[in-house]
Each structure stands twice: as structure tokens, then as C-alpha cells.
C-alpha atoms as a PDB file:
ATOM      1  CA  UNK A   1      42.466  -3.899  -5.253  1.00  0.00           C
ATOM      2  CA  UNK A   2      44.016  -1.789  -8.190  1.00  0.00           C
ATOM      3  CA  UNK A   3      43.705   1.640  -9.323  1.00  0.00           C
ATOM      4  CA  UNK A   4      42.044   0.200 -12.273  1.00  0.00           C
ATOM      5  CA  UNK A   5      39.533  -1.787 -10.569  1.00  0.00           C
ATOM      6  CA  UNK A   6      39.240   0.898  -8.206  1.00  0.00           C
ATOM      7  CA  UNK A   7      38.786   3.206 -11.008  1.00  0.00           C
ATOM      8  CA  UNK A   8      36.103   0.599 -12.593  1.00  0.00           C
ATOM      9  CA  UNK A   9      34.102   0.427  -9.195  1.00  0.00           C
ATOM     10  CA  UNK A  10      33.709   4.402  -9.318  1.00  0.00           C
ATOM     11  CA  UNK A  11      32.612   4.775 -12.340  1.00  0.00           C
ATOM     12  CA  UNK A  12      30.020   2.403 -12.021  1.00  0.00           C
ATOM     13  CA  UNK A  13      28.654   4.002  -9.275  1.00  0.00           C
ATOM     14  CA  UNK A  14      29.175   7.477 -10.506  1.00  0.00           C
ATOM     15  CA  UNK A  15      27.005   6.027 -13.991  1.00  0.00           C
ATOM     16  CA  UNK A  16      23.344   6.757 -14.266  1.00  0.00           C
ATOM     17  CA  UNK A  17      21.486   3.982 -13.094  1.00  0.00           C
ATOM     18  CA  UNK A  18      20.166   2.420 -16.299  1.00  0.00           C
ATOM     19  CA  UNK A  19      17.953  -1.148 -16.920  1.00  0.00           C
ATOM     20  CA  UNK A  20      18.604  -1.500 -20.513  1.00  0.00           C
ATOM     21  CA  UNK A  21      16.183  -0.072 -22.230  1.00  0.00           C
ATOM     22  CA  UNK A  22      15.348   3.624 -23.134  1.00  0.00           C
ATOM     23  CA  UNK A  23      11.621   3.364 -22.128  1.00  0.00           C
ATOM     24  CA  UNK A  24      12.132   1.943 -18.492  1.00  0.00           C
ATOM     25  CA  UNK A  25      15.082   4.390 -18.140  1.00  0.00           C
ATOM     26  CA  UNK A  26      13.002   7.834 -18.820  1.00  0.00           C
ATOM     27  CA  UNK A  27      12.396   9.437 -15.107  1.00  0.00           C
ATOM     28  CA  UNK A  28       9.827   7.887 -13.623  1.00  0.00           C
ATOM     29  CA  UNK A  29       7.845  11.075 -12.950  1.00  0.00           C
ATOM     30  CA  UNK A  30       7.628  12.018 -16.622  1.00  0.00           C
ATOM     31  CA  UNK A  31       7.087   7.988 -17.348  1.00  0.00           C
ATOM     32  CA  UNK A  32       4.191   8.441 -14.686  1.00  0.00           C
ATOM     33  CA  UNK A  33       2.650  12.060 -16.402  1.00  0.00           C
ATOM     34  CA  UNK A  34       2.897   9.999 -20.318  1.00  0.00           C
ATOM     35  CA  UNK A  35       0.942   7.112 -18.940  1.00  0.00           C
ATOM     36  CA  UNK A  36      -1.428   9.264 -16.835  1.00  0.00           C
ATOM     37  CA  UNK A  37      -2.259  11.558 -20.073  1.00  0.00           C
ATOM     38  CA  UNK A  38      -2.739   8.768 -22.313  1.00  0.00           C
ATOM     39  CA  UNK A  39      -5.687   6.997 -19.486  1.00  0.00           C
ATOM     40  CA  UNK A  40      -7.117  10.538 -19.303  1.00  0.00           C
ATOM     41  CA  UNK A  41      -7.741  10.728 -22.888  1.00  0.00           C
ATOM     42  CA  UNK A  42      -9.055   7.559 -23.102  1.00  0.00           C
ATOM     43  CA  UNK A  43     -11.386   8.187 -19.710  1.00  0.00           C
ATOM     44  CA  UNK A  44     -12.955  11.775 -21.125  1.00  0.00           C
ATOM     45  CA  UNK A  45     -13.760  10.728 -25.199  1.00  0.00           C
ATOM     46  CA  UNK A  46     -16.638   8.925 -25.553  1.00  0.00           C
ATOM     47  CA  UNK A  47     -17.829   5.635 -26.606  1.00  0.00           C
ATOM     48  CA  UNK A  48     -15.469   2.369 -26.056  1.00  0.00           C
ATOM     49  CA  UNK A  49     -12.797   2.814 -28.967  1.00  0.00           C
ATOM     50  CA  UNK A  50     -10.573   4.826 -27.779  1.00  0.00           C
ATOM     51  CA  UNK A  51     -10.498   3.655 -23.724  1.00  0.00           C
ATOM     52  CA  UNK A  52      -9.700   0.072 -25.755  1.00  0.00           C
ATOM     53  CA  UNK A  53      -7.763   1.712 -28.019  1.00  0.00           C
ATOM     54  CA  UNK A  54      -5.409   3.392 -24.987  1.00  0.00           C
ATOM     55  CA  UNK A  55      -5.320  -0.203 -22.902  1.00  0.00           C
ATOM     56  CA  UNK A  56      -3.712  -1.182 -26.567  1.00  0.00           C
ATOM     57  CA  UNK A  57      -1.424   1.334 -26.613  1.00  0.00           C
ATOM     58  CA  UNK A  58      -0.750   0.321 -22.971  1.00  0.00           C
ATOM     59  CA  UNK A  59       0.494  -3.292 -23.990  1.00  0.00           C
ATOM     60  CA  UNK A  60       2.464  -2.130 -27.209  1.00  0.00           C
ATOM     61  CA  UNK A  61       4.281   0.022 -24.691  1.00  0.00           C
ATOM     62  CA  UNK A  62       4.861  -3.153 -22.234  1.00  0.00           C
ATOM     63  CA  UNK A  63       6.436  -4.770 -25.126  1.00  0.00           C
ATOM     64  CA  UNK A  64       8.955  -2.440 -25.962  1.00  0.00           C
ATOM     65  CA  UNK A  65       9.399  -1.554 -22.219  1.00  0.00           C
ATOM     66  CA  UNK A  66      10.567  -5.252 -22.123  1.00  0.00           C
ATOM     67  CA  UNK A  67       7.722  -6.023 -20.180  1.00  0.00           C
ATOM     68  CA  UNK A  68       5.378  -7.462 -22.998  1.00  0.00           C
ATOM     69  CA  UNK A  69       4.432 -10.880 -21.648  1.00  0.00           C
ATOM     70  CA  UNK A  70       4.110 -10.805 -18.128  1.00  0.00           C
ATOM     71  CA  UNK A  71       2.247  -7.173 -18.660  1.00  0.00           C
ATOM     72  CA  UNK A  72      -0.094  -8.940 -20.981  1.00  0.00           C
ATOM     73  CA  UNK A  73      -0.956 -11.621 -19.043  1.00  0.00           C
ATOM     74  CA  UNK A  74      -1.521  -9.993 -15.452  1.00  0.00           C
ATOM     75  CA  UNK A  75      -3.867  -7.139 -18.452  1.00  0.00           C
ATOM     76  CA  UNK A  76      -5.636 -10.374 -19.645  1.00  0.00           C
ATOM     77  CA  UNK A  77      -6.492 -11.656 -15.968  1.00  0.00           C
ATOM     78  CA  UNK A  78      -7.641  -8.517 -15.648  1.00  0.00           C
ATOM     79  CA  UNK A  79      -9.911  -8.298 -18.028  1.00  0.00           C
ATOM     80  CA  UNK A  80     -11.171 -12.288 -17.459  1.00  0.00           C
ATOM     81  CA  UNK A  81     -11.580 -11.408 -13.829  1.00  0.00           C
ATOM     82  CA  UNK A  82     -12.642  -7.681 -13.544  1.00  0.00           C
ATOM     83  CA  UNK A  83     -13.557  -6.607 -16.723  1.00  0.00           C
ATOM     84  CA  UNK A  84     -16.103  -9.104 -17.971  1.00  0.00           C
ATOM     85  CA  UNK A  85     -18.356  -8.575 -14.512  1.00  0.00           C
ATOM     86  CA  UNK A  86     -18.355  -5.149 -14.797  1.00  0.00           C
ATOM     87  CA  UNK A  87     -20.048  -5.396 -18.428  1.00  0.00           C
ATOM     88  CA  UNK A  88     -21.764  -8.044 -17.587  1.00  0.00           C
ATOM     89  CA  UNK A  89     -23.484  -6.207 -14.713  1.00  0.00           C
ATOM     90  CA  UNK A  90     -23.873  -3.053 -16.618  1.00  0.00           C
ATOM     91  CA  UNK A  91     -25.205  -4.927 -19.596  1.00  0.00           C
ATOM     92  CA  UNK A  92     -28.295  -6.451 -17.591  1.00  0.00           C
ATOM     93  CA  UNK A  93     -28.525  -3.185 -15.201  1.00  0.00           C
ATOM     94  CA  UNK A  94     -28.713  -0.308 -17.710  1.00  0.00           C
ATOM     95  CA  UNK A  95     -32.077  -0.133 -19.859  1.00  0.00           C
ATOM     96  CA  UNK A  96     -32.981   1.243 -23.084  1.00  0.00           C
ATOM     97  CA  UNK A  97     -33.048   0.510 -26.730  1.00  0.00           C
ATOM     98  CA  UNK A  98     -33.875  -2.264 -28.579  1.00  0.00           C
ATOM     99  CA  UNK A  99     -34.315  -5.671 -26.583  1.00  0.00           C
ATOM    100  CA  UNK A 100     -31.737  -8.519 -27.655  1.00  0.00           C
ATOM    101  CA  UNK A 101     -32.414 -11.236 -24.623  1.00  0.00           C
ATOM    102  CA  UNK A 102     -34.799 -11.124 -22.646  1.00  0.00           C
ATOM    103  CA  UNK A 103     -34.155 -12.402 -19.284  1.00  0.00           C
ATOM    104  CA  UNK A 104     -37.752 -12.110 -16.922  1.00  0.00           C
ATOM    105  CA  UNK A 105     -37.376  -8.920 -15.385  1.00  0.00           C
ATOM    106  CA  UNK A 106     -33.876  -7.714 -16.739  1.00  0.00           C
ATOM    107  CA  UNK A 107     -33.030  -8.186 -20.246  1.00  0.00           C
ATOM    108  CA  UNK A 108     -29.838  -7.049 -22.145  1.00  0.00           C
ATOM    109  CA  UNK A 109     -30.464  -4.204 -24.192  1.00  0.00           C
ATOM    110  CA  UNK A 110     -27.990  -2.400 -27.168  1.00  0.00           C
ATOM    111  CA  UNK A 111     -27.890   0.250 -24.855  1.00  0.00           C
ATOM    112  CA  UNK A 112     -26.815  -1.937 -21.854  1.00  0.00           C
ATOM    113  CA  UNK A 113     -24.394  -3.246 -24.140  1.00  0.00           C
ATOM    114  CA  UNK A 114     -22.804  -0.438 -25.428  1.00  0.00           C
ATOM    115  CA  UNK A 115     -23.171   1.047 -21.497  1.00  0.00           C
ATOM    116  CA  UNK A 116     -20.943  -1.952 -20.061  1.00  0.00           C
ATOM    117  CA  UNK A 117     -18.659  -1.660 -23.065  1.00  0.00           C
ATOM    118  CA  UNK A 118     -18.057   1.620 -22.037  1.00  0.00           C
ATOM    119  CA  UNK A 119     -17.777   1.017 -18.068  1.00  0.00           C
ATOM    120  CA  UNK A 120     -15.747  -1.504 -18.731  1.00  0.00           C
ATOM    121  CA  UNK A 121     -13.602  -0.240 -21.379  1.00  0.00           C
ATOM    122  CA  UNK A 122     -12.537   2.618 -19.172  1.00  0.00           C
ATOM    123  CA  UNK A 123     -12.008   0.871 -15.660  1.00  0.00           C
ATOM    124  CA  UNK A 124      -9.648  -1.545 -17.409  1.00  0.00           C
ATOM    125  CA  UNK A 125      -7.774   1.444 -18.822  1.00  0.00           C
ATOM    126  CA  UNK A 126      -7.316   3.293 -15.501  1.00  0.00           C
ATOM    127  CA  UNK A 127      -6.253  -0.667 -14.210  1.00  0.00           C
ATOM    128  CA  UNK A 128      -3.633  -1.337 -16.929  1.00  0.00           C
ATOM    129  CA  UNK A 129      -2.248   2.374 -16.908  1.00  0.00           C
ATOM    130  CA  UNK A 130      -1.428   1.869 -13.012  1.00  0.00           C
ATOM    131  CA  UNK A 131      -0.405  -2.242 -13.700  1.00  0.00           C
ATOM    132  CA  UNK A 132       2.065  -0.198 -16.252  1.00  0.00           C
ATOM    133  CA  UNK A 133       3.401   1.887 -14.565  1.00  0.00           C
ATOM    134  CA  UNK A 134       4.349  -0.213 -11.577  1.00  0.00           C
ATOM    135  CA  UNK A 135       5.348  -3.053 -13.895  1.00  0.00           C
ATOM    136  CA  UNK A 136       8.096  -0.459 -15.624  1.00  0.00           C
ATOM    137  CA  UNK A 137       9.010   1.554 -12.528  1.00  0.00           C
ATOM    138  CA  UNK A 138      11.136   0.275  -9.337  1.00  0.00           C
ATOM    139  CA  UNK A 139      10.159   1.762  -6.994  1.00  0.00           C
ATOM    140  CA  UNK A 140      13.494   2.796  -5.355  1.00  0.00           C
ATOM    141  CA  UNK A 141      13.726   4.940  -8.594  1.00  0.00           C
ATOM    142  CA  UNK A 142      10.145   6.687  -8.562  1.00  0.00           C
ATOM    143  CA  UNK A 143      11.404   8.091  -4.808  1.00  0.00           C
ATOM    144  CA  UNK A 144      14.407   9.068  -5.782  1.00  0.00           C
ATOM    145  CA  UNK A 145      12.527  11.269  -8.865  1.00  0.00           C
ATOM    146  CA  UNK A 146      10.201  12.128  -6.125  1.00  0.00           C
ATOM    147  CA  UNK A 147      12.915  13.362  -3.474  1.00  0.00           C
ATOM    148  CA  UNK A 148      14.758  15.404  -6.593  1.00  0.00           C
ATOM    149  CA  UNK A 149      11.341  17.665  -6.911  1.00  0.00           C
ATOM    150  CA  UNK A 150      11.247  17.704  -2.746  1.00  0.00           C
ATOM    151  CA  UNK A 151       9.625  15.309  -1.151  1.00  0.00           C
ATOM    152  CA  UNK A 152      10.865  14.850   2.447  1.00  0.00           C
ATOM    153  CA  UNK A 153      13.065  11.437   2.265  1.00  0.00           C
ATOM    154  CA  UNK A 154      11.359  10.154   5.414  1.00  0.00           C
ATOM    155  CA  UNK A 155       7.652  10.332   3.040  1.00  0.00           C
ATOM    156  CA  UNK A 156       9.339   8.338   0.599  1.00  0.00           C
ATOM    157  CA  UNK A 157      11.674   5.834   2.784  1.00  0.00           C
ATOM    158  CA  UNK A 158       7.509   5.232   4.149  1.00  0.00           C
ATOM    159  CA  UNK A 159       6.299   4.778   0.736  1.00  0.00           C
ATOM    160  CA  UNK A 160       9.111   2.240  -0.394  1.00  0.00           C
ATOM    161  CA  UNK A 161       9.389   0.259   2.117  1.00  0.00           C
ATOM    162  CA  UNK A 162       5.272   0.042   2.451  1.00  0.00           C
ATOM    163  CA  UNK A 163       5.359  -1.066  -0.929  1.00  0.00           C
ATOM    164  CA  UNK A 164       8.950  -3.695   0.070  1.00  0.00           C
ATOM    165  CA  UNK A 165       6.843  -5.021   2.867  1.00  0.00           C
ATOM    166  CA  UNK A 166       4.250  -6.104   1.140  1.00  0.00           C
ATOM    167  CA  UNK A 167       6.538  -8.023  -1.309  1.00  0.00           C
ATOM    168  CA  UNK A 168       8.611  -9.475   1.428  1.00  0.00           C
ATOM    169  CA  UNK A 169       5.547 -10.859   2.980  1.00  0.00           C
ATOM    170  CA  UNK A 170       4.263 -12.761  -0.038  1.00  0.00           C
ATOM    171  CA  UNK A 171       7.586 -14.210  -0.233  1.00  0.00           C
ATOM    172  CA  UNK A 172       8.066 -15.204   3.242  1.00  0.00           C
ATOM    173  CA  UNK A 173       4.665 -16.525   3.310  1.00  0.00           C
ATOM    174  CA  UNK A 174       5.184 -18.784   0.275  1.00  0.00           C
ATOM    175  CA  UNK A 175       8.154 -19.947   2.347  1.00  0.00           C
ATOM    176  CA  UNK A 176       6.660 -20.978   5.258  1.00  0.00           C
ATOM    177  CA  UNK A 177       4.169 -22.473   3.412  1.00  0.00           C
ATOM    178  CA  UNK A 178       7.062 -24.615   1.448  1.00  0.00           C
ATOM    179  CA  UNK A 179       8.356 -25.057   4.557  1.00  0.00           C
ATOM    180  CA  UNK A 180       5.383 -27.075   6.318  1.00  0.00           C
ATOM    181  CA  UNK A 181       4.903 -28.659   3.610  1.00  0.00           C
ATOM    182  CA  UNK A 182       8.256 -30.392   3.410  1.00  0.00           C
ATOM    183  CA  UNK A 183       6.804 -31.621   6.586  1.00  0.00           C
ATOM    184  CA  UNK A 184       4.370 -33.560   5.561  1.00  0.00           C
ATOM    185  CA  UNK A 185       1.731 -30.853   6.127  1.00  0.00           C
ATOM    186  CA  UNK A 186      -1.484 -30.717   3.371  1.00  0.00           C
ATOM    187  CA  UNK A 187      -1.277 -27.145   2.522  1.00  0.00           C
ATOM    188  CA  UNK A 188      -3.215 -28.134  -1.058  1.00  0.00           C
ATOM    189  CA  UNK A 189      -6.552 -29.624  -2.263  1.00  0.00           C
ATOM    190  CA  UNK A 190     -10.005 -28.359  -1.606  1.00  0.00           C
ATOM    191  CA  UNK A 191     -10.536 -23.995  -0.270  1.00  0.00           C
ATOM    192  CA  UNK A 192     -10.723 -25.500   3.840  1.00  0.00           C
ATOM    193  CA  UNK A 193      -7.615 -27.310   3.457  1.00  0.00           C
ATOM    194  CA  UNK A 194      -5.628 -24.260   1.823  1.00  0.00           C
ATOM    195  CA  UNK A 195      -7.372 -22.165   4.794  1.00  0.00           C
ATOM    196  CA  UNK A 196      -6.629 -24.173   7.653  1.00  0.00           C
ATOM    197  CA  UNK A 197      -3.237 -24.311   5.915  1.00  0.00           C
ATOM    198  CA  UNK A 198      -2.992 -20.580   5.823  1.00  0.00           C
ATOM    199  CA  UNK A 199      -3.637 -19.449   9.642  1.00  0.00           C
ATOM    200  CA  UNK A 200      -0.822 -21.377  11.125  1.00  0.00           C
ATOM    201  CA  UNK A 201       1.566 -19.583   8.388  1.00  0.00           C
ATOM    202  CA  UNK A 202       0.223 -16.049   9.988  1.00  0.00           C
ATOM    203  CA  UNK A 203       1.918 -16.179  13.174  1.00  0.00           C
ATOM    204  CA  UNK A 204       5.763 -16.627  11.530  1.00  0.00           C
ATOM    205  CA  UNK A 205       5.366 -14.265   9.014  1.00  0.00           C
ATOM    206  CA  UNK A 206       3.845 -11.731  11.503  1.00  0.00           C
ATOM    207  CA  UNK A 207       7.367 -12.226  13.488  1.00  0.00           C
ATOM    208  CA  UNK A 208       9.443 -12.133  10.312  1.00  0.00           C
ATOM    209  CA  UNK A 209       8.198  -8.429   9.219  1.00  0.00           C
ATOM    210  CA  UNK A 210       8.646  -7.064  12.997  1.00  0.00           C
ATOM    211  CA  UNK A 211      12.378  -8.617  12.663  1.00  0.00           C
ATOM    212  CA  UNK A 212      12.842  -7.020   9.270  1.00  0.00           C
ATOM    213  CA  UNK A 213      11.098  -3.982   9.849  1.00  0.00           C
ATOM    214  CA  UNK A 214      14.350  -3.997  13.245  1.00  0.00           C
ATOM    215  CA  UNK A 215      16.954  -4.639  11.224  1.00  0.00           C
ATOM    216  CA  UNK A 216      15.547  -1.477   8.798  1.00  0.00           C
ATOM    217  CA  UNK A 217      15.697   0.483  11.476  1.00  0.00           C
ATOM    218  CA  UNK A 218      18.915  -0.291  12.948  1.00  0.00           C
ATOM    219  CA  UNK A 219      20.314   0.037   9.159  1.00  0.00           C
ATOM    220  CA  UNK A 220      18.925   3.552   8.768  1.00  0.00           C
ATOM    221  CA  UNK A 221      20.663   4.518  12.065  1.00  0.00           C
ATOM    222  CA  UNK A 222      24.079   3.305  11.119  1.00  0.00           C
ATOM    223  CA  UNK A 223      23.079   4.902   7.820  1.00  0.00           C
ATOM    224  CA  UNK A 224      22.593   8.128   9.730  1.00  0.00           C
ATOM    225  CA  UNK A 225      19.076   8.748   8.370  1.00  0.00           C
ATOM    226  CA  UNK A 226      18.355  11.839  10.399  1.00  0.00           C
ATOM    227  CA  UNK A 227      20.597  13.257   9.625  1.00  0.00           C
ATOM    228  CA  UNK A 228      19.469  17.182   8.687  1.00  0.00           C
ATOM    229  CA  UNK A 229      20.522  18.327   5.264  1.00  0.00           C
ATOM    230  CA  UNK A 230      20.820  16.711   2.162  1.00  0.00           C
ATOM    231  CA  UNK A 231      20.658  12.940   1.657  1.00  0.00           C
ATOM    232  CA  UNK A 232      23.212  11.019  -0.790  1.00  0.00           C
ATOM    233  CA  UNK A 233      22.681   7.626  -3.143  1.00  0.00           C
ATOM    234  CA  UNK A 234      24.010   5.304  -4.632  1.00  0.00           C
ATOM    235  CA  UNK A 235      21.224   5.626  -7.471  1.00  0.00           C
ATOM    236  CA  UNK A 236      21.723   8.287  -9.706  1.00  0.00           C
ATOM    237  CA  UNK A 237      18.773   9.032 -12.339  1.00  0.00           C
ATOM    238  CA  UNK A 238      20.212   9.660 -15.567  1.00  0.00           C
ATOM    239  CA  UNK A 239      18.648  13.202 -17.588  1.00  0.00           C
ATOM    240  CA  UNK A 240      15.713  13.610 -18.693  1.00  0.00           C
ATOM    241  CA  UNK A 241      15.928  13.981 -22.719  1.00  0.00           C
ATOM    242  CA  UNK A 242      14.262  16.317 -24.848  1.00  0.00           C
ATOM    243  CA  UNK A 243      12.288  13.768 -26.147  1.00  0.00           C
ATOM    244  CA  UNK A 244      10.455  12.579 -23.090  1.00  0.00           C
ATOM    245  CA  UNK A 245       9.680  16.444 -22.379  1.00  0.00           C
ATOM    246  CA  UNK A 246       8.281  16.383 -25.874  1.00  0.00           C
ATOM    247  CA  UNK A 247       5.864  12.904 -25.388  1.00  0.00           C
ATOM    248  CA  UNK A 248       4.893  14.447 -22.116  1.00  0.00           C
ATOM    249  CA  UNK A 249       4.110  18.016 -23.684  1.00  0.00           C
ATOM    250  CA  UNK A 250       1.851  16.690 -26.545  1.00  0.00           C
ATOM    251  CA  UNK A 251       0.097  13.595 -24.351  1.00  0.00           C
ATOM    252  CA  UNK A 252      -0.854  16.312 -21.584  1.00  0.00           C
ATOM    253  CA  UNK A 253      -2.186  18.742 -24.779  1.00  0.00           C
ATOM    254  CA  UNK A 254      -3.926  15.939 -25.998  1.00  0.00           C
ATOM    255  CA  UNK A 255      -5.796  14.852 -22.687  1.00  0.00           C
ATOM    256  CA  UNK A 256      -6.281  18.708 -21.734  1.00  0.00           C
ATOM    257  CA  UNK A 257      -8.584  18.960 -25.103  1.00  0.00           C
ATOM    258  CA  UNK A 258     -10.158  15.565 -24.550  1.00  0.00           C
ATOM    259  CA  UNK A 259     -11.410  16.541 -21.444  1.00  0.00           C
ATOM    260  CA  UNK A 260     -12.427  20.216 -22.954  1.00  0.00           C
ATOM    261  CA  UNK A 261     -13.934  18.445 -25.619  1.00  0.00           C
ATOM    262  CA  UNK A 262     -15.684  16.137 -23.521  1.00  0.00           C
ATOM    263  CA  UNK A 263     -17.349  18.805 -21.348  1.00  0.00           C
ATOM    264  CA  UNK A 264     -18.325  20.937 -24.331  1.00  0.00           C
ATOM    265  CA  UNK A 265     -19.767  17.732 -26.079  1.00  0.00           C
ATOM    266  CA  UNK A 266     -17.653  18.305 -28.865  1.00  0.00           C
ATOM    267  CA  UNK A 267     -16.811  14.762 -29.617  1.00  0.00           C
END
């Protein structure tokens, strides 16, 4: 190899690790605080604007994370599958006000409805602030910000690959799943057939994590994980900009005197 490419191959690693765009590249913890503040403020005001007004800010901030579509439509199944019960439930459960339908010994009432508007409104704000963040964030970055303020690197190796293991076992499931089917297996059709289908997939990719989670551990020892002192990366977080310290300042302002105001009745 050259001194050029040489040269080329240090830089890169010396860079700040960036994904191409200026939203998914702020640190993670201050990404984490903005989205946090803005779900507070939309959990203390009252009433259902502004909890659906913060799960739209939520999806404009998908889009220009890059993230738009698939954030969307894993925020719509949301809503479809956890949303609607919720108001639905607190619709028929809460009483009050002036009768709309009545339904025997329930009936939904304007004051169910604007009580399951609200319940729902702000569960599916808390849900799309955490879908958010995790759809923004790797996670391999958000320890890294979380070893910088001291976090022990064993807590977060724990919390990454936790979070690793549970993606390699979808993916080795769907695998296996592939793979008896290739053999002439029915793994489709009616819920018993996908269920008898599933339990013989459970003992291979029960096997698989133990070998994986070997291999980690052999990799961490040639790594020389434990190592005392101070642990080096590859990943290097780039600065965090004036800017971001700004968003964060004002967002945390604003959900400190929400939740003031919400106390004090204000609103």
C-alpha cells in the first residue's frame, strides 16, 4: 500500500463519524434531550392539540432526518394498532357530558371523546418520540456519547449488544425459517400452521445466539476489554455545535414552563 492510500485510510478513521445528514449527526445525547423536551411539552399542556401537534413535529423531523417513510409508516401502525384502542376504550369508559351513542350500559359521551383523544394523543407521542429516537440513533453511537459523559464501557458494551441480540435473532430466525422452507416445510397459511412452524425454528436460533454471544466474548478478549484505563475507537463523534446547545436550551425552557404551567393550571 502507498503513503497516499495509507494517508487516505488515516484520515478516514481519524474523521468524525458522520451519516450524511446534519440531524442524524448531532450527539445522540443532545438528539435524545431535543426529542425528550419536545414529548414533555406535549405530555404536560392540556387538551389533544398540542400532544398531536408534537407526534407532527415528530414525523417532519423523520423526514429531514432521512428517515421520513419508514418513520411514518412504523408511526401510522402505531396509531392503527395502539392508538385507536386506547380511544376507543377511553371513549366508552369515561362518562360525562352530553350523550352521542348510546350503547346499553356504556355509551360514548363528548367527554369520553375528548378523554380518549387526549389518552391517546399523548401515549402515541411518548411512542413516536422513543420510535424517533431509535430510528435516528445507532446505537454504537448513543454508547459512545454515553461513555464520553462516564458511563463504565462494560454498562454500555451490555446495553449494545442487548439491543444487537435482539436484532440478530430476528434475522437468524427469518433464516431458519427460509431455510425449512426451501425444504418443502409449510411455514405459511392459517395462525397453527405459522405456530407449529415456529417451535422447531426455537431450538437453532437458541444455539446460534450462545455461538455468537462466544465468539463476542472471545473478540473482546483479543480486543483486551479489561483492560483498566481508558478505552479507544474507531468511532469518533464529531462536536457538538452551538446550534444543537441552542435547540436543546430553548426545548428544555419550553417543557420546564409547560409542566409549571400545567401544575399551576395556567394553560
Amino acid at each position: 500500500m502507498t503513503s497516499t492510500a495509507l494517508d487516505a485510510a488515516a484520515a478516514r478513521y481519524l474523521a468524525d463519524a458522520t451519516l450524511g445528514n446534519p440531524i442524524r449527526d448531532m450527539n445522540p445525547l443532545i438528539l435524545l434531550g431535543c426529542i425528550a423536551a419536545t414529548a414533555a411539552i406535549g405530555v404536560a399542556a392540556p387538551g389533544w392539540i398540542i400532544p398531536l401537534a408534537a407526534g407532527a413535529v415528530f414525523v417532519l423531523v423523520g423526514f429531514l432526518g432521512g428517515k421520513g417513510r419508514s418513520y411514518l409508516m412504523t408511526f401510522l401502525k402505531l396509531w392503527a394498532g395502539v392508538g385507536l384502542i386506547l380511544f376507543v376504550l377511553r371513549a366508552l369508559l369515561t362518562r360525562g357530558g352530553r350523550v352521542l351513542v348510546p350503547l346499553g350500559p356504556i355509551s360514548v359521551t363528548t367527554a369520553g371523546i375528548d378523554a380518549g383523544l387526549r389518552f391517546a394523543t399523548v401515549v402515541m407521542a411518548i411512542c413516536a418520540a422513543a420510535t424517533l429516537f431509535f430510528a435516528l440513533v445507532p446505537m454504537r453511537h448513543l454508547m459512545l456519547a454515553l461513555e464520553h459523559i462516564g458511563v463504565s464501557p462494560r454498562v454500555s458494551y451490555v446495553l449494545l449488544a442487548s439491543f444487537q441480540s435482539i436484532a440478530d435473532l430476528g434475522a437468524t430466525a427469518r433464516v431458519v425459517l427460509d431455510a425449512q422452507k426451501a425444504r418443502g416445510i409449510e411455514t405459511e397459511g392459517s395462525p397453527l400452521v405459522r405456530v407449529r412452524a415456529f417451535f422447531p425454528v426455537l431450538a437453532p436460533v437458541f444455539l446460534s445466539a450462545m455461538s455468537a454471544t462466544e465468539e463476542r466474548a472471545i473478540a473482546l478478549d483479543a480486543r483486551a476489554f479489561n483492560r483498566e484505563g481508558a478505552h479507544t475507537s474507531l468511532v469518533r463523534l464529531r462536536r457538538t455545535r452551538p446550534w444543537e446547545w441552542g435547540a436543546l436550551t430553548l426545548l428544555v425552557l419550553a417543557a420546564v414552563a409547560a409542566v409549571i404551567g400545567g401544575v399551576l393550571g395556567w394553560f
